[in-house]
N, C-alpha and C. Protein backbone atom coordinates (compact mmCIF):
# COMPACT_ATOMS: atom_id res chain seq x y z
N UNK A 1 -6.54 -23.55 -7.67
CA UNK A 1 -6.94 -23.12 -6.34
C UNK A 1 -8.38 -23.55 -6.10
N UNK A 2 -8.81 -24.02 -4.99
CA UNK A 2 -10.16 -24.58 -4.51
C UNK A 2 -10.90 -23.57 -3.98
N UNK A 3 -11.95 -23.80 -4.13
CA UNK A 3 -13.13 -22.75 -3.66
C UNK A 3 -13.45 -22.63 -2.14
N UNK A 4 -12.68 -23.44 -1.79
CA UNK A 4 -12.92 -23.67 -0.37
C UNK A 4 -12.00 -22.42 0.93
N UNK A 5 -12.16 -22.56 1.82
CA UNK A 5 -11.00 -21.56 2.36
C UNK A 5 -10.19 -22.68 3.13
N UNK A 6 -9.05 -22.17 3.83
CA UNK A 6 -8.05 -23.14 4.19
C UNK A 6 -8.46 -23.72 5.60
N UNK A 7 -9.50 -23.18 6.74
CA UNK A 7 -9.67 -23.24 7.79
C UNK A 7 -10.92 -24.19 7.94
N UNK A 8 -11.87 -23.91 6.93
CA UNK A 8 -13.02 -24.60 6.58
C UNK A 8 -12.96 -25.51 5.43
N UNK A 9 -14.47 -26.15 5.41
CA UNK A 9 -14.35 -26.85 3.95
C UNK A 9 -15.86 -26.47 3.56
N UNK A 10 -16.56 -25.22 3.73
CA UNK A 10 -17.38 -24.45 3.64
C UNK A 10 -17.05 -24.26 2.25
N UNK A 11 -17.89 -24.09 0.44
CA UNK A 11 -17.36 -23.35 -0.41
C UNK A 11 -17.10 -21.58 0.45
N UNK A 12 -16.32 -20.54 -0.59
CA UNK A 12 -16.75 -19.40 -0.19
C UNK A 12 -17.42 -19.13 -0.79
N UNK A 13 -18.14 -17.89 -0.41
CA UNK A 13 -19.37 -17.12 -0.28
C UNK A 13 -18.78 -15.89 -1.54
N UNK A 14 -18.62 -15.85 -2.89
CA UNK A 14 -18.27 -14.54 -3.44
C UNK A 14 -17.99 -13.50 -3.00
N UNK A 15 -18.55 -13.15 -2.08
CA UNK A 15 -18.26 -11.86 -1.18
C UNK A 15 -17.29 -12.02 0.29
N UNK A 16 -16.78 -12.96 0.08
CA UNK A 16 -15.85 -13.43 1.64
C UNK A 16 -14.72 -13.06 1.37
N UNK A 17 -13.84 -11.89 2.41
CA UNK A 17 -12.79 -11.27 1.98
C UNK A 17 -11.86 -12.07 1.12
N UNK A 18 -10.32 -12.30 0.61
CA UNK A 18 -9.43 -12.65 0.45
C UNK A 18 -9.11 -13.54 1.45
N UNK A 19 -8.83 -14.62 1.46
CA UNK A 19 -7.85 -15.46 2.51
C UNK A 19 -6.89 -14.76 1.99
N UNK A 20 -5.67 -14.97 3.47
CA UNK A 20 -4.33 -15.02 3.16
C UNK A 20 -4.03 -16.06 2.19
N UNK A 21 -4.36 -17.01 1.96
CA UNK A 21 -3.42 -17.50 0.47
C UNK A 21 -3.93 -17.16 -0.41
N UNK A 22 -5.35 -16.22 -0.58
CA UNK A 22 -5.29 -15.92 -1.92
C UNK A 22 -4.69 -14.41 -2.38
N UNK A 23 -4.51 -13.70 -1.08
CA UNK A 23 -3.59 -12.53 -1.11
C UNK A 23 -1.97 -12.98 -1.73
N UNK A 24 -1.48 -14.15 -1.02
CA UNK A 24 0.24 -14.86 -1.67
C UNK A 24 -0.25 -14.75 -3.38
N UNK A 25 -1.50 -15.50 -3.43
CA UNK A 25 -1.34 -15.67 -4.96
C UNK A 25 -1.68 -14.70 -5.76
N UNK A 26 -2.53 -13.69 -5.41
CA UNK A 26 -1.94 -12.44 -6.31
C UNK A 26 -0.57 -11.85 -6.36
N UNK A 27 -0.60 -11.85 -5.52
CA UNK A 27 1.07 -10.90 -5.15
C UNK A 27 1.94 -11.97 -6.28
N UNK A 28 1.77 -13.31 -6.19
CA UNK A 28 3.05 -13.90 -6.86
C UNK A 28 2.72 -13.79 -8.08
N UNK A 29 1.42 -14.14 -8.84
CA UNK A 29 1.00 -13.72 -10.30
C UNK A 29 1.76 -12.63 -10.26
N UNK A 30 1.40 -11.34 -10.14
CA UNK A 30 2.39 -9.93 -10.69
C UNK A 30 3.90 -10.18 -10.39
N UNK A 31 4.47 -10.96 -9.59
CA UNK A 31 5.76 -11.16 -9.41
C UNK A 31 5.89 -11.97 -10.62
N UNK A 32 5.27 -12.98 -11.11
CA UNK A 32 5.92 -13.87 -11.69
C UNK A 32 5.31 -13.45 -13.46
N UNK A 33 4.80 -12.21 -13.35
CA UNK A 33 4.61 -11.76 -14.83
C UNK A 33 5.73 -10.48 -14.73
N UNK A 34 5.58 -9.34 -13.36
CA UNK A 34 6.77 -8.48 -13.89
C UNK A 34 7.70 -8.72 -12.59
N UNK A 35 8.88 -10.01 -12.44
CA UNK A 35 9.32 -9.47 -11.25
C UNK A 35 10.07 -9.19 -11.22
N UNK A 36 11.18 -8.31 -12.18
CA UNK A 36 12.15 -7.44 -12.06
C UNK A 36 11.68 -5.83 -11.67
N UNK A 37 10.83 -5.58 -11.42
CA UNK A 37 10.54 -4.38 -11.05
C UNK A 37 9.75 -4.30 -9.49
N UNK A 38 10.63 -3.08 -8.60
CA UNK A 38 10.29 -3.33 -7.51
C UNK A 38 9.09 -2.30 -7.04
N UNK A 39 7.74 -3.25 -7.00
CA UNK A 39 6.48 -2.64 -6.29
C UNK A 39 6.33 -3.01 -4.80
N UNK A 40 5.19 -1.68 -4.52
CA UNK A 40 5.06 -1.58 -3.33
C UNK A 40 3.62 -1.65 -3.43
N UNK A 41 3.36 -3.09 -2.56
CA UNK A 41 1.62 -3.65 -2.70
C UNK A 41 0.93 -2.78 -2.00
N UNK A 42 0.69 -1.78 -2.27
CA UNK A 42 -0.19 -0.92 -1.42
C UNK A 42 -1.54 -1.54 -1.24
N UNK A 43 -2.35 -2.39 -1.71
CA UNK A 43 -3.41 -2.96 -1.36
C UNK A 43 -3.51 -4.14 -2.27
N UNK A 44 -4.26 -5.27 -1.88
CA UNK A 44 -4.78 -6.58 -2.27
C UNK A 44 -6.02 -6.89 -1.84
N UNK A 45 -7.30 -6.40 -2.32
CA UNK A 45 -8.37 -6.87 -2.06
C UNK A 45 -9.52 -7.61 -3.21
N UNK A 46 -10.38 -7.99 -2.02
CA UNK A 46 -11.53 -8.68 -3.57
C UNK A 46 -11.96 -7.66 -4.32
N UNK A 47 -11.90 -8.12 -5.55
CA UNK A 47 -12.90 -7.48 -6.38
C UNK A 47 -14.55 -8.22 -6.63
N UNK A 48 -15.07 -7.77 -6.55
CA UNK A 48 -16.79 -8.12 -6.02
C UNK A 48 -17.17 -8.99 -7.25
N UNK A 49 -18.21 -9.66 -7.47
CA UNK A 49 -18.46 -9.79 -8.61
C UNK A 49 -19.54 -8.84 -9.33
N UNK A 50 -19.76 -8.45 -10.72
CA UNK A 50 -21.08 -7.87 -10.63
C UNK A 50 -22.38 -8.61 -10.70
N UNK A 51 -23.09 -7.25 -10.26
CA UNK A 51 -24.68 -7.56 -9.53
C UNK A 51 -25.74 -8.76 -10.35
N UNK A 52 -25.36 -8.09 -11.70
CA UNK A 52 -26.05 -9.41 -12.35
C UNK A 52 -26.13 -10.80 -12.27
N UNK A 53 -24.35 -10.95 -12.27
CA UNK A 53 -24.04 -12.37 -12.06
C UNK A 53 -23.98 -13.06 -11.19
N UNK A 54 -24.23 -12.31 -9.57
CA UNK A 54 -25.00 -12.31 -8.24
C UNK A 54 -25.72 -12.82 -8.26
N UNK A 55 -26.83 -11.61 -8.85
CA UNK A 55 -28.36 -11.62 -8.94
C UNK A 55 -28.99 -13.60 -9.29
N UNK A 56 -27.88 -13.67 -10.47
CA UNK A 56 -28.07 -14.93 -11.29
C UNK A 56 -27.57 -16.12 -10.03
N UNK A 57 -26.15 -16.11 -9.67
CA UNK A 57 -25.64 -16.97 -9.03
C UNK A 57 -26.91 -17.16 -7.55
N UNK A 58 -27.56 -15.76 -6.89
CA UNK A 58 -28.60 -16.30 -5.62
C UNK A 58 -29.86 -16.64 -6.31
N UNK A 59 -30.12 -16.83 -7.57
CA UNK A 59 -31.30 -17.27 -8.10
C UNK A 59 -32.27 -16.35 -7.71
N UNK A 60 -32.09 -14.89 -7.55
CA UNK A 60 -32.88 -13.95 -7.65
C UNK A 60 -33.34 -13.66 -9.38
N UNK A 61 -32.81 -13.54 -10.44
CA UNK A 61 -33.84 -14.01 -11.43
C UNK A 61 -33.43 -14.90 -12.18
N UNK A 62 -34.38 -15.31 -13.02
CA UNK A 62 -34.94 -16.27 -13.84
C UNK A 62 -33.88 -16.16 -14.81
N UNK A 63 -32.67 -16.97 -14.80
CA UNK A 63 -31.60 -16.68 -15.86
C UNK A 63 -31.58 -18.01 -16.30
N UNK A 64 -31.12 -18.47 -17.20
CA UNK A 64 -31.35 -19.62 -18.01
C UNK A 64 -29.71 -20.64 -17.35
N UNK A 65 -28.76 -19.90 -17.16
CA UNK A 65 -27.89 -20.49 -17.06
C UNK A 65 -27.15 -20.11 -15.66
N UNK A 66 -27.43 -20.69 -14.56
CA UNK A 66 -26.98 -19.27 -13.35
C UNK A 66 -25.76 -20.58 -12.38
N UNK A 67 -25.30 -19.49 -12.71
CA UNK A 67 -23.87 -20.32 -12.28
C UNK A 67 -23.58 -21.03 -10.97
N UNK A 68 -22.81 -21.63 -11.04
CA UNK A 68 -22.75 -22.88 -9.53
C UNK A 68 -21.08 -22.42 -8.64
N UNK A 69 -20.50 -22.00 -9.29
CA UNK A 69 -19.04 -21.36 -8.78
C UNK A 69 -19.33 -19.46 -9.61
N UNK A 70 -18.58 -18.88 -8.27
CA UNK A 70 -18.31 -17.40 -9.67
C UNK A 70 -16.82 -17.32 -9.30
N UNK A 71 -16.15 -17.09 -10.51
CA UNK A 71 -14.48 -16.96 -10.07
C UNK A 71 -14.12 -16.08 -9.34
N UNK A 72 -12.81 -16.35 -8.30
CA UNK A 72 -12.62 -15.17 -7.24
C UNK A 72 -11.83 -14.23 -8.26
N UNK A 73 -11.67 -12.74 -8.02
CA UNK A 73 -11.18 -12.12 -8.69
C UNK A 73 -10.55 -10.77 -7.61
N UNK A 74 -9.61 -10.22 -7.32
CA UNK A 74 -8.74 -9.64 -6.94
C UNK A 74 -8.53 -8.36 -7.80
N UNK A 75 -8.43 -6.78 -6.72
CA UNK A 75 -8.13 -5.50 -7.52
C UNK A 75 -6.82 -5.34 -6.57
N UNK A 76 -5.84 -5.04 -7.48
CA UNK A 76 -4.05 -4.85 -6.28
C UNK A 76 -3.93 -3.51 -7.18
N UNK A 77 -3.26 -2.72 -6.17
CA UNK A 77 -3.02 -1.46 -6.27
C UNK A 77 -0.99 -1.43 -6.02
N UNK A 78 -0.87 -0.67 -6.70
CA UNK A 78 0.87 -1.32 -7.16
C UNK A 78 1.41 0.66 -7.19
N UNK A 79 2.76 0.83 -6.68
CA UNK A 79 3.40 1.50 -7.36
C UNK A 79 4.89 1.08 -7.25
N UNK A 80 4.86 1.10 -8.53
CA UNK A 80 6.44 1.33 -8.84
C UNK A 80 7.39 1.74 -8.38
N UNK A 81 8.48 1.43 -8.34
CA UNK A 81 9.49 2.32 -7.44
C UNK A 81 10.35 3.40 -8.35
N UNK A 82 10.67 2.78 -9.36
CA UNK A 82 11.69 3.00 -10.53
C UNK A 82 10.64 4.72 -10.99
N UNK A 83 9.35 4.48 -11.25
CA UNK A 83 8.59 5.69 -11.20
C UNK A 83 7.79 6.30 -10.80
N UNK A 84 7.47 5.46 -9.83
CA UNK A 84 6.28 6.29 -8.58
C UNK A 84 4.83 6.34 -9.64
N UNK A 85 4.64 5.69 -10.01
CA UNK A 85 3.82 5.42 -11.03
C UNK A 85 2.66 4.54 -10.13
N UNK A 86 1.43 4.72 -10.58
CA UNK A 86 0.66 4.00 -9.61
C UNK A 86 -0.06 2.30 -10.90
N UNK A 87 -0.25 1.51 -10.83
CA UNK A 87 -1.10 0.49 -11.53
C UNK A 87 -2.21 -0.25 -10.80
N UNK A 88 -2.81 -0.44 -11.23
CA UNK A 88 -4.37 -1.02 -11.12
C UNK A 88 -4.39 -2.66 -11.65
N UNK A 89 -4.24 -3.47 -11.06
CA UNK A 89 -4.22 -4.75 -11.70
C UNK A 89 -5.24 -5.29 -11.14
N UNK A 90 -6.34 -6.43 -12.13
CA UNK A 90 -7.32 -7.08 -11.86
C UNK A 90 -6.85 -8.92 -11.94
N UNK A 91 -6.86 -9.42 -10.77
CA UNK A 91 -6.45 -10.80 -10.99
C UNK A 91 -7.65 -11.56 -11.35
N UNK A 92 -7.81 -12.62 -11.82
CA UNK A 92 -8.75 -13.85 -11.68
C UNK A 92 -7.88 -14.80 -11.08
N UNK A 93 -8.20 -14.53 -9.46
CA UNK A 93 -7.56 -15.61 -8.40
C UNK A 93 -7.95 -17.58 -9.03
N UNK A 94 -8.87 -17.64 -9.69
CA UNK A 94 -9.42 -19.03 -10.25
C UNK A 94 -8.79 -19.50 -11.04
N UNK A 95 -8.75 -18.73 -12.34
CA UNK A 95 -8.18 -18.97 -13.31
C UNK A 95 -5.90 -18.90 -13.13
N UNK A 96 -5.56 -18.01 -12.08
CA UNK A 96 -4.66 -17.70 -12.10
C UNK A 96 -3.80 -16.94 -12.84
N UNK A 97 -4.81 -15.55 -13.44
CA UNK A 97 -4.72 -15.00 -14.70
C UNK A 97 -4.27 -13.35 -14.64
N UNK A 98 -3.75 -12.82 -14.98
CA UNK A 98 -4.29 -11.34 -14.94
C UNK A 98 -5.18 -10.99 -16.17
N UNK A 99 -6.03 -10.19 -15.50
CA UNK A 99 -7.34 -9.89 -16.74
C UNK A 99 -7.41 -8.47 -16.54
N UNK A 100 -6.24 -7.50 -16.82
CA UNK A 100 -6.30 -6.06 -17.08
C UNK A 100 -4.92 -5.36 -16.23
N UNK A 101 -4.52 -5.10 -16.65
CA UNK A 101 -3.56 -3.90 -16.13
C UNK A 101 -3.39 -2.89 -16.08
N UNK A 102 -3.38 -1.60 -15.76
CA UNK A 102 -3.33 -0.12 -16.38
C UNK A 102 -2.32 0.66 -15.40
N UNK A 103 -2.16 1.51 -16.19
CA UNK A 103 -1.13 2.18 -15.42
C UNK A 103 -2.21 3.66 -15.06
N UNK A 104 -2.16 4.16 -14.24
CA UNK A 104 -2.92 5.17 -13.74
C UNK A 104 -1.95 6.45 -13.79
N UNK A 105 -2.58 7.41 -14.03
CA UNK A 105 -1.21 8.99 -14.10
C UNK A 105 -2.46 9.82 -12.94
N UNK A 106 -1.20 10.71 -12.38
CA UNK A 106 -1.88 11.60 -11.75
C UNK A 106 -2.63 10.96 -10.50
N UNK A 107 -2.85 9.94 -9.81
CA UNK A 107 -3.32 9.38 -8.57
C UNK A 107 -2.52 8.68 -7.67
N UNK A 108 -2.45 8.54 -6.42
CA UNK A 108 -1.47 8.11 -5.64
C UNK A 108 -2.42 7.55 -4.29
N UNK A 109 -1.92 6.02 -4.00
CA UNK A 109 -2.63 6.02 -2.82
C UNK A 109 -1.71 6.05 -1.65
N UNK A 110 -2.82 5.80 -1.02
CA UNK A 110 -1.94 6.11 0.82
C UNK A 110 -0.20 5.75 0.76
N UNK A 111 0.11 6.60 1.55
CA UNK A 111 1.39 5.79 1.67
C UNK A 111 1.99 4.65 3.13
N UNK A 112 2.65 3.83 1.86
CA UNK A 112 2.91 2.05 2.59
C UNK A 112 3.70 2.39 4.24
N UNK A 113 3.59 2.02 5.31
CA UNK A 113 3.79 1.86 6.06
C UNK A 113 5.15 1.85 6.03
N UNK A 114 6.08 1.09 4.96
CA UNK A 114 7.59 1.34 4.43
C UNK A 114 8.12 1.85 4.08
N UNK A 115 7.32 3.39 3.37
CA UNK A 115 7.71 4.46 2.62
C UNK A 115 7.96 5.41 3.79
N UNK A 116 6.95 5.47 4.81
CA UNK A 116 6.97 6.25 6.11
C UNK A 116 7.94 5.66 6.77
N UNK A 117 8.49 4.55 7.40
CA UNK A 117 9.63 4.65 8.27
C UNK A 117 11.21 4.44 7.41
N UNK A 118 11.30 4.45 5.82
CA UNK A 118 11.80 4.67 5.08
C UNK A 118 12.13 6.49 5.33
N UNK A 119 11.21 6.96 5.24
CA UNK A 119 11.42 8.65 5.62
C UNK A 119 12.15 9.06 6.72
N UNK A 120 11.32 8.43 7.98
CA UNK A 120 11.81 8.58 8.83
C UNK A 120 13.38 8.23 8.66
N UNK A 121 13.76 7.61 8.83
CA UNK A 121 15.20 6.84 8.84
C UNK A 121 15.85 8.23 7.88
N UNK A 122 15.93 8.00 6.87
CA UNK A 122 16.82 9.03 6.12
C UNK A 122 16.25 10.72 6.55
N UNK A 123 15.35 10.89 6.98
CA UNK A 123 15.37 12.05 7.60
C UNK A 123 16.51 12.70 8.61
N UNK A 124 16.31 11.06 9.61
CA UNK A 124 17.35 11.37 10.56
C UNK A 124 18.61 10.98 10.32
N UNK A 125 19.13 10.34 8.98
CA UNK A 125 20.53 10.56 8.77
C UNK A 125 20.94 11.67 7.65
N UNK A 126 20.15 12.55 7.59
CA UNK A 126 20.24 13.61 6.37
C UNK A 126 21.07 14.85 7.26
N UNK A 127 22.11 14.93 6.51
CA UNK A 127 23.15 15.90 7.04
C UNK A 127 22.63 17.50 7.29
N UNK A 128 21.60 17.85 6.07
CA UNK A 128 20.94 18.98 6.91
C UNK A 128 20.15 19.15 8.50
N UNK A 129 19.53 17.79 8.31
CA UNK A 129 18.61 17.87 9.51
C UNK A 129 19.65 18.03 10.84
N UNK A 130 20.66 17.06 10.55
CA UNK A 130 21.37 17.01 12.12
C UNK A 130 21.89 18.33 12.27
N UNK A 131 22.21 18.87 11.19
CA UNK A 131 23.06 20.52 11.41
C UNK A 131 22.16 21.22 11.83
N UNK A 132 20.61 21.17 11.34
CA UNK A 132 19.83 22.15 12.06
C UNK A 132 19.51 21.59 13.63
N UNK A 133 19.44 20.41 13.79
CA UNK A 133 19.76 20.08 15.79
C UNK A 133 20.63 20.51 16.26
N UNK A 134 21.68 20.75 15.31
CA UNK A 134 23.19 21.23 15.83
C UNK A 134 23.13 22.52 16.46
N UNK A 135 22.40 23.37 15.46
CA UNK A 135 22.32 24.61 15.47
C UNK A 135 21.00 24.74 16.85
N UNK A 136 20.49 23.97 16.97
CA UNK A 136 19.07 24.19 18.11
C UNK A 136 19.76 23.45 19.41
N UNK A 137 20.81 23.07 19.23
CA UNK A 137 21.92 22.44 20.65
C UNK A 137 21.75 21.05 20.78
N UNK A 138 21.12 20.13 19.84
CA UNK A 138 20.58 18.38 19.80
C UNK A 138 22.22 18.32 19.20
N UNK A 139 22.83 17.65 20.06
CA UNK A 139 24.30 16.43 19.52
C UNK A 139 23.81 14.84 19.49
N UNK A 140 23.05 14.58 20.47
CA UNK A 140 22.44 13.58 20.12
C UNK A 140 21.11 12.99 19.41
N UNK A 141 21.66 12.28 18.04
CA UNK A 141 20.37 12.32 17.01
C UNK A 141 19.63 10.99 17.91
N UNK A 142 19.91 10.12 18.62
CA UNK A 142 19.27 9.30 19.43
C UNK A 142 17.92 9.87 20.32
N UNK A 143 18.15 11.35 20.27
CA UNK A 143 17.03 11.58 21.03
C UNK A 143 15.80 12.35 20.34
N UNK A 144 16.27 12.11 19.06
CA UNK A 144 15.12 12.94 18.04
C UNK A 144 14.26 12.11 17.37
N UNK A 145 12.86 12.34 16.96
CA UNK A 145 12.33 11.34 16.57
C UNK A 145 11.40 12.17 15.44
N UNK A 146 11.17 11.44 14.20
CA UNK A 146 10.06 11.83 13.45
C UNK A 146 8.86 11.25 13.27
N UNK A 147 7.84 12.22 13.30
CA UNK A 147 7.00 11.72 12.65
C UNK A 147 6.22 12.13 11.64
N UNK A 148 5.96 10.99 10.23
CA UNK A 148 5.90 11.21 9.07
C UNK A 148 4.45 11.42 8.78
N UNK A 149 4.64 12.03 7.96
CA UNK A 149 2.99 12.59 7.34
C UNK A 149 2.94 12.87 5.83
N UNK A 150 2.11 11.72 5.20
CA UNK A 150 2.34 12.13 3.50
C UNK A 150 1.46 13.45 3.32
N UNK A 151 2.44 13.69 2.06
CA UNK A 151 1.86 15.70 1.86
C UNK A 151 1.14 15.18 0.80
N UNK A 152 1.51 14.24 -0.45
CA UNK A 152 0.84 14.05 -1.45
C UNK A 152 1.64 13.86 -2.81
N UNK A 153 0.67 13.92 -3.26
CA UNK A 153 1.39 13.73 -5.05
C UNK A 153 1.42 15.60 -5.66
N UNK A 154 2.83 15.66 -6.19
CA UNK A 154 2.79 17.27 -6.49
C UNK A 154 3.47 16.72 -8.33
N UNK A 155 2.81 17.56 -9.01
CA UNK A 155 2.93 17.44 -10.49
C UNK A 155 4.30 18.26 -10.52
N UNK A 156 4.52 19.61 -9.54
CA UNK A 156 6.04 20.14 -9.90
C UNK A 156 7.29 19.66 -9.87
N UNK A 157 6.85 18.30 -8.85
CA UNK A 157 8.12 17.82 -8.22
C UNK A 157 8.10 16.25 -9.45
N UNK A 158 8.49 15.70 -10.39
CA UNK A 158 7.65 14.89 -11.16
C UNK A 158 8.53 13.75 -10.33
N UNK A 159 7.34 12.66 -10.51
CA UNK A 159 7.82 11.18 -9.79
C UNK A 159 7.68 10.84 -8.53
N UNK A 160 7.17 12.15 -7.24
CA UNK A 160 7.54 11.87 -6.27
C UNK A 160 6.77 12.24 -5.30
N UNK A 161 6.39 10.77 -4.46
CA UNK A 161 5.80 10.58 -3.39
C UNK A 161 6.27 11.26 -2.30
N UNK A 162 5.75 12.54 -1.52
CA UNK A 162 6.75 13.15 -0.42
C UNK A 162 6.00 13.21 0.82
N UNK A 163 6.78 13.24 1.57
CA UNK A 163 6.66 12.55 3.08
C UNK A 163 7.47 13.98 4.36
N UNK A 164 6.44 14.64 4.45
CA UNK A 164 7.32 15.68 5.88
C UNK A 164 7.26 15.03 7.41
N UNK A 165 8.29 15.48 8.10
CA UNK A 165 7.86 14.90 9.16
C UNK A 165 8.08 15.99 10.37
N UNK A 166 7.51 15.73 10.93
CA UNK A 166 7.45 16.63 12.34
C UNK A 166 8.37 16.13 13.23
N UNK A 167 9.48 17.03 13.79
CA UNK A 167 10.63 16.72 14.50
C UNK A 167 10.22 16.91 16.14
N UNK A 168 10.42 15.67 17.08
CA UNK A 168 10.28 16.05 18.65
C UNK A 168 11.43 15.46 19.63
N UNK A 169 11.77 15.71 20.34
CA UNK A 169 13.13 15.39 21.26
C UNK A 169 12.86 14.84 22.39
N UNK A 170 13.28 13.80 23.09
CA UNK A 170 13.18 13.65 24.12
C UNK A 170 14.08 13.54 25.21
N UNK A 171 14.03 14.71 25.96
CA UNK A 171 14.69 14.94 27.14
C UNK A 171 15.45 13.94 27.94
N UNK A 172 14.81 12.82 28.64
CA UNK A 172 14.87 12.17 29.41
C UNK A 172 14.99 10.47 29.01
N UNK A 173 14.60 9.41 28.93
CA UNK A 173 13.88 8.23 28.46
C UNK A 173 12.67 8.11 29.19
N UNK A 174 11.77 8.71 29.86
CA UNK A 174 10.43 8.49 30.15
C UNK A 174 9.76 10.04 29.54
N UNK A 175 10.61 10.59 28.81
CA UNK A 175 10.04 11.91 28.22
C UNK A 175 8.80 11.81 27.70
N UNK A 176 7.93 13.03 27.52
CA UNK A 176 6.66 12.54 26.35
C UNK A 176 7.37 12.86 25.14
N UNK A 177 7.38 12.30 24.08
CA UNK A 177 8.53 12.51 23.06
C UNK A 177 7.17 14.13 22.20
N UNK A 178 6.14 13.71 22.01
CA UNK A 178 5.19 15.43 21.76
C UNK A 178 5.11 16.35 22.41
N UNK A 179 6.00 16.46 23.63
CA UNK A 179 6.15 17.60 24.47
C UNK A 179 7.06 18.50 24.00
N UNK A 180 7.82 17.99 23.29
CA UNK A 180 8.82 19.06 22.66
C UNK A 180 9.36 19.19 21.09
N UNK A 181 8.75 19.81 20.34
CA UNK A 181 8.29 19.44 19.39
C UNK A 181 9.88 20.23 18.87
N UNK A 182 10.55 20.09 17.55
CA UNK A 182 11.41 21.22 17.23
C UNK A 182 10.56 22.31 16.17
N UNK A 183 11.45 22.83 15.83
CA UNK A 183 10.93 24.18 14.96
C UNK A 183 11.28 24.11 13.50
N UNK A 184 11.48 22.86 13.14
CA UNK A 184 11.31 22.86 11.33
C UNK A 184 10.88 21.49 11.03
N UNK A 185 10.41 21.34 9.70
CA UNK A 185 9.43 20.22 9.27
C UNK A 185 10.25 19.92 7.92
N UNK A 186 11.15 19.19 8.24
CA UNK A 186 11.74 18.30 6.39
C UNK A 186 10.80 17.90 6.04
N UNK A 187 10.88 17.56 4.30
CA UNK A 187 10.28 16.93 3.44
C UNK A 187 11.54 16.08 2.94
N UNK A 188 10.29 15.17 3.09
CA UNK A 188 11.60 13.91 2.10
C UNK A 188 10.61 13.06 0.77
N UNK A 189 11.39 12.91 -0.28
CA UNK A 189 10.71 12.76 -1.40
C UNK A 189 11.85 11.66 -2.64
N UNK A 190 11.35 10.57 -2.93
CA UNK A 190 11.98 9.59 -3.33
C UNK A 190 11.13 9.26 -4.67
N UNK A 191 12.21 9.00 -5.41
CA UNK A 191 11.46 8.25 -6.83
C UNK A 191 10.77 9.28 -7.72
């Protein structure tokens, strides 16, 4: 991979976000070291370099050997599906390497944009939920809508990322769908 970015022929600047191709090429390194296991890239960003080797690379001090390239290097934040397990992987985008892996216990980050309308969806085909519309006079699940809100990581429940959502109906098709909110809050919780 070239030091250059794809739009320019500028080197980059150590501190210049990720291009999109160097986001593909992390993602495919961890694919192509574990890709039978299905993660959810919760983040792909630079990892900085440190200050020293900065310090050295802007010729702020007097280092004997101060480098002319610093390798790009990448922190991806991963969980597992199989265990809701969170990992920490450090790429060297240059080298094309992974240089650390760990598995993290007990921390969870945000949840993926896929996990939330993942919720949603099986919320609203979950046979309790429609029985309780049933019971509140909703026959049509077309007019119910959720919205998801992660609760967090709970040590009682082990493995699992959970997701409640707030139930609202809409009357009409120009309804405000938050005008009518229902009166119970599922949790949904996977992995």
């Amino acid at each position: 991979m070239s030091h250059t970015s794809m739009t320019n022929d500028h080197p980059l600047n150590p501190f210049d976000n990720l291009s999109a191709e160097e986001i593909r090429l992390a993602s495919s390194i961890i694919r192509k070291a574990h890709g039978s296991i299905g993660y959810i890239f919760s983040s792909i960003s630079l990892k900085e370099p440190p200050k020293d080797i900065m310090l050295s690379y802007l010729g702020w001090e007097n280092a004997s050997n101060t480098p002319s390239i610093i390798d790009r290097e990448a922190l991806v934040i991963l969980v597992d599906r199989p265990s809701g397990l969170v990992h920490e992987v450090m790429i060297n985008l240059s080298k094309q390497s992974i240089i650390q892996w760990k598995k993290l216990h007990k921390v969870q980050p945000t949840l993926h944009p896929d996990e939330m309308m993942e919720a949603e969806e099986m919320i609203l085909q979950d046979p309790g939920v429609i029985d309780q519309c049933k019971q509140l006079g909703i026959d049509d699940m077309k007019t119910v809508f959720a919205d998801t809100w992660g609760i967090g990581w709970q040590d009682t429940i082990k493995n699992r990322r959970l997701i409640q959502a707030f139930l609202y109906i809409r009357t009409c098709p120009g309804d405000n769908q938050y005008a009518h909110p229902l009166d119970f809050v599922p949790i949904y919780g996977k992995w």
